[in-house]
N, C-alpha and C. Protein backbone atom coordinates (compact mmCIF):
# COMPACT_ATOMS: atom_id res chain seq x y z
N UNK A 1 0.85 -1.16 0.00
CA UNK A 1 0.00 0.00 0.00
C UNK A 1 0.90 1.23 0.00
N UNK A 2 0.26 2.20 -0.84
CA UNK A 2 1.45 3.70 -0.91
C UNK A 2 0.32 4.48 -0.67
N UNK A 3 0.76 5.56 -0.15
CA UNK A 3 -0.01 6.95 -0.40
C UNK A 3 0.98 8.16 -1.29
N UNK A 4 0.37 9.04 -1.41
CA UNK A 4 0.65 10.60 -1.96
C UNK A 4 1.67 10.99 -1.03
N UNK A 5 2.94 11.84 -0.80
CA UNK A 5 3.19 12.43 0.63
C UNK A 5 2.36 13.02 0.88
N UNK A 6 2.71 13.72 1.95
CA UNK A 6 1.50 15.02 2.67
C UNK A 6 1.83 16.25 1.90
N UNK A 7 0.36 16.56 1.25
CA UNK A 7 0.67 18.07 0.87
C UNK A 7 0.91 17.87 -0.61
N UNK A 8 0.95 16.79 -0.86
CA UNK A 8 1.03 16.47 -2.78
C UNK A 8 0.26 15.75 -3.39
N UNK A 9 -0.17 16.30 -4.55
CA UNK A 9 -1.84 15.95 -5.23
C UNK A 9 -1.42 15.77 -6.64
N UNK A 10 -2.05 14.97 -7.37
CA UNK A 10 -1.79 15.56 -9.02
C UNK A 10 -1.68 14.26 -9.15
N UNK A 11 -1.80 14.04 -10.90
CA UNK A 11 -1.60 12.83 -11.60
C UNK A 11 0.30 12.54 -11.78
N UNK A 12 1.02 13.54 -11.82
CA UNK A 12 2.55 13.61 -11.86
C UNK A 12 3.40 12.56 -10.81
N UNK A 13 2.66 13.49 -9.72
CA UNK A 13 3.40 12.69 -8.65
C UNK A 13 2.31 11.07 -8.12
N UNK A 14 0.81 10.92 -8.33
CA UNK A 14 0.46 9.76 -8.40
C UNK A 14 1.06 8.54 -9.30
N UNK A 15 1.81 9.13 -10.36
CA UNK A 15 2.82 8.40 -11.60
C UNK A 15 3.81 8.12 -10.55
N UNK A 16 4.41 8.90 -9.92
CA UNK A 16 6.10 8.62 -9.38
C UNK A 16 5.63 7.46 -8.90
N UNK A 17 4.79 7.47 -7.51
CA UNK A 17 4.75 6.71 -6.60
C UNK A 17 4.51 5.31 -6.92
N UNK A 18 3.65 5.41 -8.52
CA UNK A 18 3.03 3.98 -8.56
C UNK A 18 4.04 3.41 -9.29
N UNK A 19 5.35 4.44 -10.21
CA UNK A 19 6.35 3.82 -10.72
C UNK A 19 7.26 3.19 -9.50
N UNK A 20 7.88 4.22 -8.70
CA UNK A 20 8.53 3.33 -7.73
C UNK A 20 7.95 2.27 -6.65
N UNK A 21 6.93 1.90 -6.64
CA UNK A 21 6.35 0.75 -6.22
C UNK A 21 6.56 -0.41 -6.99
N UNK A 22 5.97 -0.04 -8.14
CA UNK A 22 6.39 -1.26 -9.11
C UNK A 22 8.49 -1.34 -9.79
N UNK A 23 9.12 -0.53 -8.89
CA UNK A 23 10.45 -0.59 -8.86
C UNK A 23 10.80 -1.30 -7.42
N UNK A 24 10.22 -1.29 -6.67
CA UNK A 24 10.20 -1.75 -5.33
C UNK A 24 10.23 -3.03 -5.35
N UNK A 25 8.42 -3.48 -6.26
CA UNK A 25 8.05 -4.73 -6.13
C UNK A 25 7.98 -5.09 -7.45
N UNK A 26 8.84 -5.71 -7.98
CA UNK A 26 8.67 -5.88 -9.37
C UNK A 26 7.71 -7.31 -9.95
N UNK A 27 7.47 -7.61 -8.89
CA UNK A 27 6.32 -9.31 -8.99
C UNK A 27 4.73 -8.50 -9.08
N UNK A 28 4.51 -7.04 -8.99
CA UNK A 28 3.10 -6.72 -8.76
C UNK A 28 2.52 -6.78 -10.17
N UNK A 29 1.64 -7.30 -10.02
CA UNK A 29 0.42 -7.94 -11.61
C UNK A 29 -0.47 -6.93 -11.34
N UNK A 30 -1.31 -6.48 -10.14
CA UNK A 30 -2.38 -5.63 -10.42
C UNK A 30 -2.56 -4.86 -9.33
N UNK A 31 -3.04 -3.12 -9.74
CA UNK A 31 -2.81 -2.47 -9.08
C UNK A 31 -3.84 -1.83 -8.61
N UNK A 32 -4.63 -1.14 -8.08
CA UNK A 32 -5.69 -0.43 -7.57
C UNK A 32 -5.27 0.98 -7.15
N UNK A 33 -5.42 1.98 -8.43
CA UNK A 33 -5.30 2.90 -7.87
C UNK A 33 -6.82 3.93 -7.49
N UNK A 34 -6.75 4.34 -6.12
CA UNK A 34 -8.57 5.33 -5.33
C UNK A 34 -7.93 6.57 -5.75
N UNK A 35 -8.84 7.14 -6.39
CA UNK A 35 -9.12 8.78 -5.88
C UNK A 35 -10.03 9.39 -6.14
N UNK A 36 -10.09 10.69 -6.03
CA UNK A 36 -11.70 11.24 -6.64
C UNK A 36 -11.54 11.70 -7.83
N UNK A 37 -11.97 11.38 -8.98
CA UNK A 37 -12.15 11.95 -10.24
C UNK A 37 -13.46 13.33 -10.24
N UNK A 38 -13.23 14.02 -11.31
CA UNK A 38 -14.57 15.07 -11.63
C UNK A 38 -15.41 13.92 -12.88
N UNK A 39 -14.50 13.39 -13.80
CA UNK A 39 -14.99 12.85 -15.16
C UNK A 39 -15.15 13.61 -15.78
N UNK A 40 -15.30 12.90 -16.78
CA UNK A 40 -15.32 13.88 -18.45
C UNK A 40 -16.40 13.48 -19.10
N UNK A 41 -16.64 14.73 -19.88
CA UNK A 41 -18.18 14.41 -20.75
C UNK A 41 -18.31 13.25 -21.69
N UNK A 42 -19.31 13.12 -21.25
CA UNK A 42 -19.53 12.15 -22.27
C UNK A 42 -20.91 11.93 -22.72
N UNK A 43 -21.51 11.80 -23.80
CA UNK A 43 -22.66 11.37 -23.73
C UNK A 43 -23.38 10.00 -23.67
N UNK A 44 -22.84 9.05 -23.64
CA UNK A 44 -22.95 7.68 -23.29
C UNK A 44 -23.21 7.29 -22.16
N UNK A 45 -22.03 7.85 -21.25
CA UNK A 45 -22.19 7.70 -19.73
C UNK A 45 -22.57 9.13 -19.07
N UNK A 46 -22.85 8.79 -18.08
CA UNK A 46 -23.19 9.37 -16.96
C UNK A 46 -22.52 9.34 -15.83
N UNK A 47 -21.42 9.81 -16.22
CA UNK A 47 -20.51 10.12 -14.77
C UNK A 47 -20.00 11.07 -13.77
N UNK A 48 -20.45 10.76 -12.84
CA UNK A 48 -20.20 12.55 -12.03
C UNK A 48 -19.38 12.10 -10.26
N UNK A 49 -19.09 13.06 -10.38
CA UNK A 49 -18.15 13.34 -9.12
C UNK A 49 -18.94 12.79 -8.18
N UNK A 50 -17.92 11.64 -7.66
CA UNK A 50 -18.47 10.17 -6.50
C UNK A 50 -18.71 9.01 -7.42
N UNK A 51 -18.82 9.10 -8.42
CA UNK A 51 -19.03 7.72 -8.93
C UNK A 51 -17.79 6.87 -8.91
N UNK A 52 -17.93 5.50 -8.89
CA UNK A 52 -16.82 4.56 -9.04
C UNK A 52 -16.79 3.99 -9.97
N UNK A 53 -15.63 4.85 -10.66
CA UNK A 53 -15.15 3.80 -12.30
C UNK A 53 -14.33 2.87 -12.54
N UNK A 54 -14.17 1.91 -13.48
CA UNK A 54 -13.58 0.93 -13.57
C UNK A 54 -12.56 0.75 -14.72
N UNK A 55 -11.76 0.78 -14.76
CA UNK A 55 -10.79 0.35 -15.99
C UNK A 55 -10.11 -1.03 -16.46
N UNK A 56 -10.30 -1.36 -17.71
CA UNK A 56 -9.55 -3.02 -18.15
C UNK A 56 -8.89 -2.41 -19.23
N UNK A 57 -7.68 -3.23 -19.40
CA UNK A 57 -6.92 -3.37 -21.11
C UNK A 57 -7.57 -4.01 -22.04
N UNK A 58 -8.29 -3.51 -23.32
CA UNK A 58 -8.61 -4.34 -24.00
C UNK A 58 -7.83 -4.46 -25.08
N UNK A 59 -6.91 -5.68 -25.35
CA UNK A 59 -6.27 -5.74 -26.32
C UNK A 59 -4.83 -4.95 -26.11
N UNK A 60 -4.75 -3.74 -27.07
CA UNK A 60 -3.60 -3.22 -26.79
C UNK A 60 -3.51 -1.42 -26.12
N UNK A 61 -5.06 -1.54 -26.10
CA UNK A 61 -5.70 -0.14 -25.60
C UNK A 61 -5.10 -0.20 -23.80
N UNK A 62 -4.78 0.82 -23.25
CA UNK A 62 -4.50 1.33 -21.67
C UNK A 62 -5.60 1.21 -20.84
N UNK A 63 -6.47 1.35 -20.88
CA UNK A 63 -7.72 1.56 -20.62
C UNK A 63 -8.12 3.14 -20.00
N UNK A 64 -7.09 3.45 -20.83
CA UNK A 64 -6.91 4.63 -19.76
C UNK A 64 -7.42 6.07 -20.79
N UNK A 65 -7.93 7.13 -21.08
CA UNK A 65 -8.87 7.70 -21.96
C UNK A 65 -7.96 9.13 -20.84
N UNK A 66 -7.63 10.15 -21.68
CA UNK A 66 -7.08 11.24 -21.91
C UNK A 66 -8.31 11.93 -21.61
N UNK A 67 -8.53 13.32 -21.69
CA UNK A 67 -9.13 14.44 -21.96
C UNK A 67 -8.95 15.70 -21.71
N UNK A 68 -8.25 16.59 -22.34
CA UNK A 68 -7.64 17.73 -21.62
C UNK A 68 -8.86 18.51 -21.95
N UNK A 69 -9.65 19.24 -21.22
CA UNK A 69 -9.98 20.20 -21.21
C UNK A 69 -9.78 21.83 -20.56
N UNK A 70 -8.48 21.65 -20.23
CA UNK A 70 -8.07 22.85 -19.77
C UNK A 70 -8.47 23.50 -18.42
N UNK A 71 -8.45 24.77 -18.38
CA UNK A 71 -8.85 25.73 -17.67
C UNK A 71 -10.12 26.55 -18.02
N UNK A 72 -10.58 26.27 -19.18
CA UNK A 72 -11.33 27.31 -19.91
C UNK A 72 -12.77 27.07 -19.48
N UNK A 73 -13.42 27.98 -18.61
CA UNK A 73 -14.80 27.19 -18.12
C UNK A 73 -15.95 27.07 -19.18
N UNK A 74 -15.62 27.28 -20.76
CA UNK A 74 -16.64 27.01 -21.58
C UNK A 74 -16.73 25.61 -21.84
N UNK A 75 -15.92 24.85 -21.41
CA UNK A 75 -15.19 23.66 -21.76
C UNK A 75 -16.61 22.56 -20.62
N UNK A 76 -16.73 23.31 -19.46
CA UNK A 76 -17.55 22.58 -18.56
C UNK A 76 -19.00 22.45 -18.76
N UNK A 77 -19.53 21.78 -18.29
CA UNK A 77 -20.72 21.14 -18.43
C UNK A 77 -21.86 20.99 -16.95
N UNK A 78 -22.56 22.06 -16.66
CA UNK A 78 -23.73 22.16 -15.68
C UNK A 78 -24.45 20.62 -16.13
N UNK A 79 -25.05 19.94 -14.63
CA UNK A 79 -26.15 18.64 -14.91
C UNK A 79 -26.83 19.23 -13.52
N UNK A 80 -28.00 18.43 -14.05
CA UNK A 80 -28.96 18.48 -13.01
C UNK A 80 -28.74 18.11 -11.44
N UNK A 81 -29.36 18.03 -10.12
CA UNK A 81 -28.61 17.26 -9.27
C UNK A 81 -29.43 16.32 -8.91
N UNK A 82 -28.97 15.42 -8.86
CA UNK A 82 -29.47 13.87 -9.03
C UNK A 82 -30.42 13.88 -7.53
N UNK A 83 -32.22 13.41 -7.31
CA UNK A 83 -32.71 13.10 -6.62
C UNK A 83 -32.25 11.97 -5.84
N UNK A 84 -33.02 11.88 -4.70
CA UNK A 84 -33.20 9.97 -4.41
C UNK A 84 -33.34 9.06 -5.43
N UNK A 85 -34.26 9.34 -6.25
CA UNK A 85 -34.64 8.46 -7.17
C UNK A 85 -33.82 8.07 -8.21
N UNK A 86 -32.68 9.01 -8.32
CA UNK A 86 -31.63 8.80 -9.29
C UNK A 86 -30.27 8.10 -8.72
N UNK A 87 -30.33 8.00 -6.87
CA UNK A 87 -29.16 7.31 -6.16
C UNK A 87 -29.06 5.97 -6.33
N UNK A 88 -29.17 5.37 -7.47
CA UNK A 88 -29.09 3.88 -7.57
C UNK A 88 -27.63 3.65 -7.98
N UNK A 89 -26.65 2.61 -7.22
CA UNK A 89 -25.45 2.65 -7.64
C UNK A 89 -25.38 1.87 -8.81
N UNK A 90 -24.37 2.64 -9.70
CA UNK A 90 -23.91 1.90 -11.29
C UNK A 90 -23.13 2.14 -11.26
N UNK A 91 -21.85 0.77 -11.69
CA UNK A 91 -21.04 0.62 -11.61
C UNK A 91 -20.16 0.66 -13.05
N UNK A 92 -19.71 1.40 -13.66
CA UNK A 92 -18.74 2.02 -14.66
C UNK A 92 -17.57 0.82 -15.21
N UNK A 93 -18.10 -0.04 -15.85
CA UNK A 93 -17.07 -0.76 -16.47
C UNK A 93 -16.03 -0.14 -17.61
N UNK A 94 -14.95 0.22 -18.20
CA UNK A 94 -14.37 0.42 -19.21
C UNK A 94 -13.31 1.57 -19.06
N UNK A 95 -13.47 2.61 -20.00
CA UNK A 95 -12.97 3.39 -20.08
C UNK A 95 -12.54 4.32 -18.33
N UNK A 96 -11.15 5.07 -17.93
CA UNK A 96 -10.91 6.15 -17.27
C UNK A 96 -10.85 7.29 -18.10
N UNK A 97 -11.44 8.39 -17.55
CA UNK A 97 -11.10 9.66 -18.28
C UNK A 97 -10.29 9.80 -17.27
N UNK A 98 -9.37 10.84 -17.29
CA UNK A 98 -8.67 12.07 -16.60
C UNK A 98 -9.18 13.46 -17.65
N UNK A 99 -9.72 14.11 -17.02
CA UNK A 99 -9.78 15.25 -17.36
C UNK A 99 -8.87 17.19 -17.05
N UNK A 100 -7.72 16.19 -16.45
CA UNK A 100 -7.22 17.40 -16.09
C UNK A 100 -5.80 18.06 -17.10
């Protein structure tokens, strides 16, 4: 198990740590990395800040899905806020965005 140090955030230094782990332990097959995502648009899914997503390799794909949208707040996307009736957990097979 690794954490972040104290006081350091970002996908940069979440890279270091998970590289020198797997320099540490070079037998590790699979990794679990937690944090909180915002997600990225999409119109397929429905993903919003708290949901739990899931990532696989398919083939020769990362599973891992890019998205820079910058700084620019035209770039963002207002949604409704989800009732009770909409708190049903779904669970996000496939693709990670990073959107930062």
């Amino acid at each position: 198990m690794a954490s972040l140090p104290k006081g350091e955030y970002g996908t940069t230094i979440a890279a270091t740590v998970a590289k020198d782990m797997l320099h540490s332990f070079p037998n590790i097959r699979i990794g679990l990395m937690v944090g909180i995502g915002g997600g990225a648009l999409s119109a397929a899914h429905d993903i919003r800040l708290g949901d739990i997503v899931v990532s696989a390799r398919d083939g020769d794909q990362s599973g891992v899905f890019h998205n820079a949208c910058g700084d620019d707040p035209e770039h963002l996307a207002t949604r409704p806020e989800r009732g009770e009736e909409d708190d049903n957990t779904v669970v996000h097979y496939g693709v990670i965005a990073s959107a930062n």
